[in-house]
PDB file of N, CA and C in Angstrom:
ATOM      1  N   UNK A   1     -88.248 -44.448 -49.957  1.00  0.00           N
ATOM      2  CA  UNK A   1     -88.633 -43.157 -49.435  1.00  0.00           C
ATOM      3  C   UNK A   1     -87.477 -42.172 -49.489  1.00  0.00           C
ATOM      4  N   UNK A   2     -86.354 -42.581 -49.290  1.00  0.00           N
ATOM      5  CA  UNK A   2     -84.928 -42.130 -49.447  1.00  0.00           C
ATOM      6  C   UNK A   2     -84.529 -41.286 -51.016  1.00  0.00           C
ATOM      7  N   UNK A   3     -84.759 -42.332 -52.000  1.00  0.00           N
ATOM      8  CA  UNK A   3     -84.939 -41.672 -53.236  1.00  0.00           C
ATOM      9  C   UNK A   3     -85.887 -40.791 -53.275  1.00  0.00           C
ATOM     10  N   UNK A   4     -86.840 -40.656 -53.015  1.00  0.00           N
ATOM     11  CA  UNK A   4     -88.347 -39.958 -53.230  1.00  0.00           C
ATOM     12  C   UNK A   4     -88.153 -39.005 -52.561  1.00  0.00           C
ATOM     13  N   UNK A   5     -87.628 -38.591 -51.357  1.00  0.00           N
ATOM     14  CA  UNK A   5     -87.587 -37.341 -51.048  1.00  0.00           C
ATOM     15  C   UNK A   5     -86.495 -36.633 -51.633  1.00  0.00           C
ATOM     16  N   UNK A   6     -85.475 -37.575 -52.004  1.00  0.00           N
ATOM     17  CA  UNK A   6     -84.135 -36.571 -52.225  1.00  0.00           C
ATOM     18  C   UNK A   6     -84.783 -36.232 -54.030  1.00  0.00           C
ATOM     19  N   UNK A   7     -85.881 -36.537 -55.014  1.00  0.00           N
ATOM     20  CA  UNK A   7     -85.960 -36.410 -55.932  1.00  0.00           C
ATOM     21  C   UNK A   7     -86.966 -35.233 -55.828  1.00  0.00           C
ATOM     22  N   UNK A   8     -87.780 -35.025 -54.408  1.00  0.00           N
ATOM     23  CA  UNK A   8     -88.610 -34.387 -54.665  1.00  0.00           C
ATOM     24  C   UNK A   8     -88.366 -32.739 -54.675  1.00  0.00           C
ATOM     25  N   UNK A   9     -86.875 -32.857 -53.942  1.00  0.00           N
ATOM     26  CA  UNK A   9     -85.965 -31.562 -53.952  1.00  0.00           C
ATOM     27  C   UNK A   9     -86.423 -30.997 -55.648  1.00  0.00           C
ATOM     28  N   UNK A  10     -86.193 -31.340 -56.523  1.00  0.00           N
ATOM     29  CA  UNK A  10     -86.438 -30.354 -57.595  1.00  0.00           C
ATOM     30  C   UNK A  10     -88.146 -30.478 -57.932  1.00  0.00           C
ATOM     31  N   UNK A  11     -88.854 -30.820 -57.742  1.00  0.00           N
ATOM     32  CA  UNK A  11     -90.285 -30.476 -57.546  1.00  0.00           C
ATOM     33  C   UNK A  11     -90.836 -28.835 -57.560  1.00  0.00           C
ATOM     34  N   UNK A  12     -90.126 -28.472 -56.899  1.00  0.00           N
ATOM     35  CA  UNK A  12     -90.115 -26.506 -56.203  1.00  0.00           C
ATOM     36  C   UNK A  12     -89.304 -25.759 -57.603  1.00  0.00           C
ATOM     37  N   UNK A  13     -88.062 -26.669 -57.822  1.00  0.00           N
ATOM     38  CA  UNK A  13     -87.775 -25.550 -58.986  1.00  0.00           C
ATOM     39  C   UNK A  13     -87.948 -26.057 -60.364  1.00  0.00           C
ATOM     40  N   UNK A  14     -88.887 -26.899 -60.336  1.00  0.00           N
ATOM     41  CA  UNK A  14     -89.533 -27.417 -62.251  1.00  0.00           C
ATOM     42  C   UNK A  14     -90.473 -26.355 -62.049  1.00  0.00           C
ATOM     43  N   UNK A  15     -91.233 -26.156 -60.847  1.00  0.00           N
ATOM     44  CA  UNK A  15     -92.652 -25.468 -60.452  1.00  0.00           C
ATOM     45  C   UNK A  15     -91.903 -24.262 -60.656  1.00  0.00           C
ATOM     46  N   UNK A  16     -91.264 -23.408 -60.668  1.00  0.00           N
ATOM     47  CA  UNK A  16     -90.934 -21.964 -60.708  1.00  0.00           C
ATOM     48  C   UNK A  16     -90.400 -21.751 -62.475  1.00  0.00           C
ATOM     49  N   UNK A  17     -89.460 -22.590 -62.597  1.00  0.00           N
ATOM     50  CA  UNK A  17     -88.881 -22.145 -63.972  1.00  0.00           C
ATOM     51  C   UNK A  17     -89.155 -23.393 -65.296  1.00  0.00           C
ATOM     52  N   UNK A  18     -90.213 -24.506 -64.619  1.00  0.00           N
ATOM     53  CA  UNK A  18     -90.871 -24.973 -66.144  1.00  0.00           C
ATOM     54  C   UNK A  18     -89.698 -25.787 -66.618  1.00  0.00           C
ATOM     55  N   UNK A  19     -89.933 -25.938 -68.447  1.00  0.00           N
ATOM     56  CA  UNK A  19     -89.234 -27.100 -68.882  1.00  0.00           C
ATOM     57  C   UNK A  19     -87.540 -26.533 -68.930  1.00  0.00           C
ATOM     58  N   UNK A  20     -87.813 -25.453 -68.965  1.00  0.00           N
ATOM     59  CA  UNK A  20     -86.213 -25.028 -69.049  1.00  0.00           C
ATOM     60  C   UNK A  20     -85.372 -25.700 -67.782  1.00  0.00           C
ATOM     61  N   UNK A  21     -86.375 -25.954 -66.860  1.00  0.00           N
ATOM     62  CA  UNK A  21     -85.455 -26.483 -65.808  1.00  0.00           C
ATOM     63  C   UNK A  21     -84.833 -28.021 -66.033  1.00  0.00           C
ATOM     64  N   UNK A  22     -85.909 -28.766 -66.829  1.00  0.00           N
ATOM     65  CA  UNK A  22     -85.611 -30.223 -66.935  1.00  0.00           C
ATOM     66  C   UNK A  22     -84.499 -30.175 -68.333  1.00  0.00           C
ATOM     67  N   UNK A  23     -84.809 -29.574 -69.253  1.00  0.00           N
ATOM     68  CA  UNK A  23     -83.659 -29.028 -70.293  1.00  0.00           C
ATOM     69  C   UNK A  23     -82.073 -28.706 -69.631  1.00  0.00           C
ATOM     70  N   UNK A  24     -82.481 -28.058 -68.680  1.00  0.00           N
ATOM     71  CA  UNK A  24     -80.899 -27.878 -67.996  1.00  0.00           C
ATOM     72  C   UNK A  24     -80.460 -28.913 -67.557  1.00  0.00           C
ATOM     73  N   UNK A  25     -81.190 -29.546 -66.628  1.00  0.00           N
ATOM     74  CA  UNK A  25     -80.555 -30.782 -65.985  1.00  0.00           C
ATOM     75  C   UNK A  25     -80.177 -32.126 -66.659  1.00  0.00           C
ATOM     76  N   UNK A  26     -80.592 -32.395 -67.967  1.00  0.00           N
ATOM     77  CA  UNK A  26     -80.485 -33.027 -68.961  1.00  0.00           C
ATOM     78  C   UNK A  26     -79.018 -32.624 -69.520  1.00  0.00           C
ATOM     79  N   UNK A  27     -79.068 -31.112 -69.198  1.00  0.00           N
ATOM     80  CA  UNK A  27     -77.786 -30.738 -70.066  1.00  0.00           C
ATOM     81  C   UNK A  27     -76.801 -31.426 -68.811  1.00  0.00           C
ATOM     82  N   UNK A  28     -76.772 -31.040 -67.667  1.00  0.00           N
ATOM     83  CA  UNK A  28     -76.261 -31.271 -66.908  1.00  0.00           C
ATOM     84  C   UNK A  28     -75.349 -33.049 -67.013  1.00  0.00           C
ATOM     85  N   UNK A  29     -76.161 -33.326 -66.863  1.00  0.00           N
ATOM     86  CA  UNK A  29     -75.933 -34.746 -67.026  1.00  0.00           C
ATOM     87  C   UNK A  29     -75.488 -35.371 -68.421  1.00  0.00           C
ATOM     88  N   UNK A  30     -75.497 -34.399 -69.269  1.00  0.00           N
ATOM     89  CA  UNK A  30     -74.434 -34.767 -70.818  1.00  0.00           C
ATOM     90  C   UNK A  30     -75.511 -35.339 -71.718  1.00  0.00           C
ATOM     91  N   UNK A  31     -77.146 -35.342 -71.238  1.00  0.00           N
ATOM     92  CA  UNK A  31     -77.645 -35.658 -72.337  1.00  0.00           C
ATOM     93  C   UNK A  31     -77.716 -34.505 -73.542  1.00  0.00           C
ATOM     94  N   UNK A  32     -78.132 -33.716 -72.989  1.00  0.00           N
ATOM     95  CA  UNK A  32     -78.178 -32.543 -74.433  1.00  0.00           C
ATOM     96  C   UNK A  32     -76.979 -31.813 -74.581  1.00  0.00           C
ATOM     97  N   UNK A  33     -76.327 -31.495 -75.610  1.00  0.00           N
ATOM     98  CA  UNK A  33     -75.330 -30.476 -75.596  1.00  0.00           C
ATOM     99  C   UNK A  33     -75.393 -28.729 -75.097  1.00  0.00           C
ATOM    100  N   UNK A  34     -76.616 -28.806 -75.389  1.00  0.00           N
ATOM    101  CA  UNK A  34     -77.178 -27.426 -74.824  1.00  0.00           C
ATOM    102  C   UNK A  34     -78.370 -27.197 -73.925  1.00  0.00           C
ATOM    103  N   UNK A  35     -78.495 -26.124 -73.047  1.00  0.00           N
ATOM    104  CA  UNK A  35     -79.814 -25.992 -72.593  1.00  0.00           C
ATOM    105  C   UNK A  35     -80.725 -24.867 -72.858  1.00  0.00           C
ATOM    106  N   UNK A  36     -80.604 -24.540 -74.093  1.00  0.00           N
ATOM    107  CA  UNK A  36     -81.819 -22.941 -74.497  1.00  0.00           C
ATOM    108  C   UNK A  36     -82.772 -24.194 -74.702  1.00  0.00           C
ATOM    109  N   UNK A  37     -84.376 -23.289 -74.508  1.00  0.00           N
ATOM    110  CA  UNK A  37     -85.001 -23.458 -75.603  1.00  0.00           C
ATOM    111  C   UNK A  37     -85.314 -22.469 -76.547  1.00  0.00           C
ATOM    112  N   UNK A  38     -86.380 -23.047 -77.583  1.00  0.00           N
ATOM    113  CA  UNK A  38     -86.756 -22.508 -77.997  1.00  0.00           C
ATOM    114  C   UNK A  38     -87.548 -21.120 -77.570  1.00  0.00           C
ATOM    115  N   UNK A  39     -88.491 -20.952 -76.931  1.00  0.00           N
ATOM    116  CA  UNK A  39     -88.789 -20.023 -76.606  1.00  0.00           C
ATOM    117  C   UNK A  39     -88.783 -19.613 -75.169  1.00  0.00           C
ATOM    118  N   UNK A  40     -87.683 -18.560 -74.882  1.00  0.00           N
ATOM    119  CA  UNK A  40     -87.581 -18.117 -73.713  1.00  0.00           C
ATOM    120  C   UNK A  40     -88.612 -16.752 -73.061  1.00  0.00           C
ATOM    121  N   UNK A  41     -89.099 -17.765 -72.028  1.00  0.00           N
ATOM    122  CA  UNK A  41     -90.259 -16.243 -71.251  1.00  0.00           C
ATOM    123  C   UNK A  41     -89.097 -15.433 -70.718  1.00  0.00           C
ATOM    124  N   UNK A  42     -89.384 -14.076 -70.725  1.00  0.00           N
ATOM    125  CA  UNK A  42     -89.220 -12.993 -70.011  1.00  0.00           C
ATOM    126  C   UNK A  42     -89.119 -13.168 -69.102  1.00  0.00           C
ATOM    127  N   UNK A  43     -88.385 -12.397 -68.277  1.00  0.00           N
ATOM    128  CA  UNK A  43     -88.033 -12.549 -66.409  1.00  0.00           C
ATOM    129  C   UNK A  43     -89.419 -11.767 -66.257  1.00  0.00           C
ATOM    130  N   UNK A  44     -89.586 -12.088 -65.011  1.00  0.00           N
ATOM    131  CA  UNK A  44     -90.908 -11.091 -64.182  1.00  0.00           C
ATOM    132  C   UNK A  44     -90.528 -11.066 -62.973  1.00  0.00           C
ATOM    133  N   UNK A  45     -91.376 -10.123 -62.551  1.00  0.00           N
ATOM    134  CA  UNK A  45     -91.105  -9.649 -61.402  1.00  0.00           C
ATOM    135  C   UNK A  45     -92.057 -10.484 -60.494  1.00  0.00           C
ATOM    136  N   UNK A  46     -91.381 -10.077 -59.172  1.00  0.00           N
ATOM    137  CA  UNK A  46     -91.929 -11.116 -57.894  1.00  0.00           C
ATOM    138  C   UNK A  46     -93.860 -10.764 -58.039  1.00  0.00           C
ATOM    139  N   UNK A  47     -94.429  -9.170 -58.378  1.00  0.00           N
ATOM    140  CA  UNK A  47     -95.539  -8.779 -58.501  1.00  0.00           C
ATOM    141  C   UNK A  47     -95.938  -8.967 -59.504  1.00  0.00           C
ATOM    142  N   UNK A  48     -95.264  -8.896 -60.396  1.00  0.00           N
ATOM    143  CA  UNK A  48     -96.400 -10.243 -61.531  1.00  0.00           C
ATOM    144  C   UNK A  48     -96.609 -11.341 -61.658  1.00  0.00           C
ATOM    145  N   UNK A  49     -95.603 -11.948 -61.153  1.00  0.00           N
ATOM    146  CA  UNK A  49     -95.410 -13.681 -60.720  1.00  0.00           C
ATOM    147  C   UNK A  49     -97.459 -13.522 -59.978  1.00  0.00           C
ATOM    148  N   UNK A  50     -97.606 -12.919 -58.795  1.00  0.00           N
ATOM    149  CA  UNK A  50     -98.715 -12.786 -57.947  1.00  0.00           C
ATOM    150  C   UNK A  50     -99.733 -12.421 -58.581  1.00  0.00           C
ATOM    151  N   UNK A  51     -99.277 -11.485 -59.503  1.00  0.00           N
ATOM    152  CA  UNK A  51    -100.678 -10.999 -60.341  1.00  0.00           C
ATOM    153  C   UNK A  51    -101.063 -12.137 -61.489  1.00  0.00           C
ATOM    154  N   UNK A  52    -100.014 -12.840 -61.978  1.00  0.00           N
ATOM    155  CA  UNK A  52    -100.574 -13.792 -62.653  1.00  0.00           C
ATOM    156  C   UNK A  52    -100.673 -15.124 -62.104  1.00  0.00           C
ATOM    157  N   UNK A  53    -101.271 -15.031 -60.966  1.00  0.00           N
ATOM    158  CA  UNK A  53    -101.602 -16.362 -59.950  1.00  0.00           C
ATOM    159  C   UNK A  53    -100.449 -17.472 -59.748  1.00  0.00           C
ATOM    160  N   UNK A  54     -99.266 -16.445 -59.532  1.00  0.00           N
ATOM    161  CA  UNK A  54     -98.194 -17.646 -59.056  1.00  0.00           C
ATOM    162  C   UNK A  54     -98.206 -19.115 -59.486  1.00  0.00           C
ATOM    163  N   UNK A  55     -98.974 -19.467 -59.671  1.00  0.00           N
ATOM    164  CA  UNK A  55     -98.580 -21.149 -60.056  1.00  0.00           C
ATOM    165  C   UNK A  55     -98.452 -21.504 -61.450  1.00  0.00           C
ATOM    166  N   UNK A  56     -99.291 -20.261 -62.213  1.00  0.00           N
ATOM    167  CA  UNK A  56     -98.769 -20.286 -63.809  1.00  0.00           C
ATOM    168  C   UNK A  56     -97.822 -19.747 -64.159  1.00  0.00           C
ATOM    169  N   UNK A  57     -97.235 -19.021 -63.702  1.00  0.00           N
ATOM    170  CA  UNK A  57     -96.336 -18.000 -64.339  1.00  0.00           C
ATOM    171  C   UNK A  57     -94.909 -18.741 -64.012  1.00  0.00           C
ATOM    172  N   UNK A  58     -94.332 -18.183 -64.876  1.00  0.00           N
ATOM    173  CA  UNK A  58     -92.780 -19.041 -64.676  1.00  0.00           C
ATOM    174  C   UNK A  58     -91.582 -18.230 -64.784  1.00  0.00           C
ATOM    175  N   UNK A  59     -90.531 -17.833 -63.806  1.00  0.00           N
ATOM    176  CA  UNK A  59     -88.995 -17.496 -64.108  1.00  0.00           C
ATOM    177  C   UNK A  59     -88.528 -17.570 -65.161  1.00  0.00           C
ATOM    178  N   UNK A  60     -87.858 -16.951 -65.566  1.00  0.00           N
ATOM    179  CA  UNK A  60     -86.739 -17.152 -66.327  1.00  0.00           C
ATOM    180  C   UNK A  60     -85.429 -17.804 -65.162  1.00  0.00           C
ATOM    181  N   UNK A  61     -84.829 -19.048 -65.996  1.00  0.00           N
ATOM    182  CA  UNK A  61     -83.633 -20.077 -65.330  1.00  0.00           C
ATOM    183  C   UNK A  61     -82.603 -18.861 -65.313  1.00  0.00           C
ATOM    184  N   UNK A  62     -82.187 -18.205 -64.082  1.00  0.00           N
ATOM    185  CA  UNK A  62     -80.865 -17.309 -64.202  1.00  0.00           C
ATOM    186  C   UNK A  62     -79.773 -17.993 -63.405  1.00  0.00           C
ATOM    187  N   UNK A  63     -78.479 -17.606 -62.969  1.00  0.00           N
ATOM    188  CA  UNK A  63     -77.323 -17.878 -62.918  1.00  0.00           C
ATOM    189  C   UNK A  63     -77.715 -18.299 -61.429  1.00  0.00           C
ATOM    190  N   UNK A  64     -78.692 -17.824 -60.540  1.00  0.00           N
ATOM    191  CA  UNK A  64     -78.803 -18.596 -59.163  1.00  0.00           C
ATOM    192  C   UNK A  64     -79.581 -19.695 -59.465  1.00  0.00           C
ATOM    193  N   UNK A  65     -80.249 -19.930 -60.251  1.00  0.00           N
ATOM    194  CA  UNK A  65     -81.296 -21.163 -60.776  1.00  0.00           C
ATOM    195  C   UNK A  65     -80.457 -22.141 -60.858  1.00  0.00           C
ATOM    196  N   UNK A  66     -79.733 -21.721 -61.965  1.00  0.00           N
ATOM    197  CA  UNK A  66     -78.724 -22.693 -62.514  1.00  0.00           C
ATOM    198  C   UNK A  66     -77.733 -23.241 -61.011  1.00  0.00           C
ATOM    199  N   UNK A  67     -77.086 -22.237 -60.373  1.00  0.00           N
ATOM    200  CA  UNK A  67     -76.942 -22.714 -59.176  1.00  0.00           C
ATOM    201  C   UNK A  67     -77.600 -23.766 -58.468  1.00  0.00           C
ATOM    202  N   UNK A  68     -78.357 -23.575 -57.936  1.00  0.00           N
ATOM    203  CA  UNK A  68     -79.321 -23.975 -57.096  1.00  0.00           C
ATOM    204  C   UNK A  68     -79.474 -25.224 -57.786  1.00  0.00           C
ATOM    205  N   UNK A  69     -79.514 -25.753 -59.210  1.00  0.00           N
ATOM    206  CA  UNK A  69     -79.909 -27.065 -59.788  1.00  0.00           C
ATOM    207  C   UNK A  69     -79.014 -27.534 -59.619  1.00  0.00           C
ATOM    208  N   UNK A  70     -77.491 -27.286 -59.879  1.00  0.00           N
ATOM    209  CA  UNK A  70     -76.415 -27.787 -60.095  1.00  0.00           C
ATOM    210  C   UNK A  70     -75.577 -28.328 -58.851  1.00  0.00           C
ATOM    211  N   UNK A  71     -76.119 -27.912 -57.532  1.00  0.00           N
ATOM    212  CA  UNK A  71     -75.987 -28.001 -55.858  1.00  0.00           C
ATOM    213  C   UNK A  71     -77.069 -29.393 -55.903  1.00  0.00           C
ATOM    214  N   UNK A  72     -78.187 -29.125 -56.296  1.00  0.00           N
ATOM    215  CA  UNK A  72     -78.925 -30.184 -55.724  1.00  0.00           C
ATOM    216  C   UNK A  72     -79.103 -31.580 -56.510  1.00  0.00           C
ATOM    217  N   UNK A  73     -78.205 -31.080 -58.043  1.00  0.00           N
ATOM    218  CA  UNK A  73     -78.072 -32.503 -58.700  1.00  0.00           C
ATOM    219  C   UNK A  73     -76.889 -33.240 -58.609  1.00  0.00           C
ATOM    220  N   UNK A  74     -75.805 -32.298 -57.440  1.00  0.00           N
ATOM    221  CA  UNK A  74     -74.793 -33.081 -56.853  1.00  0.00           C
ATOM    222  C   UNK A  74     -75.035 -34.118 -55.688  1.00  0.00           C
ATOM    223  N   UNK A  75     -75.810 -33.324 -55.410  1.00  0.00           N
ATOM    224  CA  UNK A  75     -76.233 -33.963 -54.018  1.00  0.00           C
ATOM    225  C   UNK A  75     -76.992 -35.679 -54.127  1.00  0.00           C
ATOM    226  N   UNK A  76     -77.811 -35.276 -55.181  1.00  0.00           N
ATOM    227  CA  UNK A  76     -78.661 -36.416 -55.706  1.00  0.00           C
ATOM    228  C   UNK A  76     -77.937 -37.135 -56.440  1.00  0.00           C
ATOM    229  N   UNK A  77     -76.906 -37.059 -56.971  1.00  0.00           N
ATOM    230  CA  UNK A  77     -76.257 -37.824 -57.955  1.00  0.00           C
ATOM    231  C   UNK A  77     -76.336 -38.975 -57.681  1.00  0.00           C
ATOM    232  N   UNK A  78     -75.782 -39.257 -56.556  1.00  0.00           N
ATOM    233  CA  UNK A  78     -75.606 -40.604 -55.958  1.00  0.00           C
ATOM    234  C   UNK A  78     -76.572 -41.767 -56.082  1.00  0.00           C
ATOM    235  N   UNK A  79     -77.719 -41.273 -56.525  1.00  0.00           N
ATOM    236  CA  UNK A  79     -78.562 -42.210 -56.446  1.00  0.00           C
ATOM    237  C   UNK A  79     -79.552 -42.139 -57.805  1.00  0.00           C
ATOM    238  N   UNK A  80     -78.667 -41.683 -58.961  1.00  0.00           N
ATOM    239  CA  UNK A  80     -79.576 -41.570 -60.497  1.00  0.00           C
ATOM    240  C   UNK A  80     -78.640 -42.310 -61.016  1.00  0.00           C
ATOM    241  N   UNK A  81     -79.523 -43.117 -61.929  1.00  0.00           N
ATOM    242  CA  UNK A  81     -78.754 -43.818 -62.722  1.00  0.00           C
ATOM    243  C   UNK A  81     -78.503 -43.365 -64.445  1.00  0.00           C
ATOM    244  N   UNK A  82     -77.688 -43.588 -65.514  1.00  0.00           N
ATOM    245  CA  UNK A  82     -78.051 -42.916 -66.621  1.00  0.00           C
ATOM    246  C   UNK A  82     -78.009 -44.212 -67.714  1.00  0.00           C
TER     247      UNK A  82
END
């Protein structure tokens, strides 16, 4: 249960910014050398995020994203194996 909650911490930000998020954290961890993809969505705004029913629409990964992953895959480290 210990693992499972501390994994479920990024749950909230795959759900906001999509595969770019798992691409980063991959990078993170030295599997990929890079984290673009191929095709990057456009930033939007908090009112289109709403207008396009929030649960589809996705961020663009910016410099607090990247933050925010890089805080919580310290935290978790401890308990991923590679």
């Amino acid at each position: 249960m210990e693992v499972f909650a501390k994994a479920a911490l990024f749950i909230a930000e795959i759900g906001a910014y999509g595969i770019e998020t798992l691409k980063y954290i991959l990078y993170l961890r030295g599997v990929f050398k890079t984290y673009g993809t191929r095709e990057r969505q456009r930033e939007m705004s908090q009112a289109e995020i709403l207008a396009a029913g929030g649960a589809s629409a996705r961020l663009r990964l910016d410099s607090t994203g990247k933050q925010v992953l890089r805080e919580m895959l310290d935290f978790v480290k401890p308990w991923l194996r590679a």
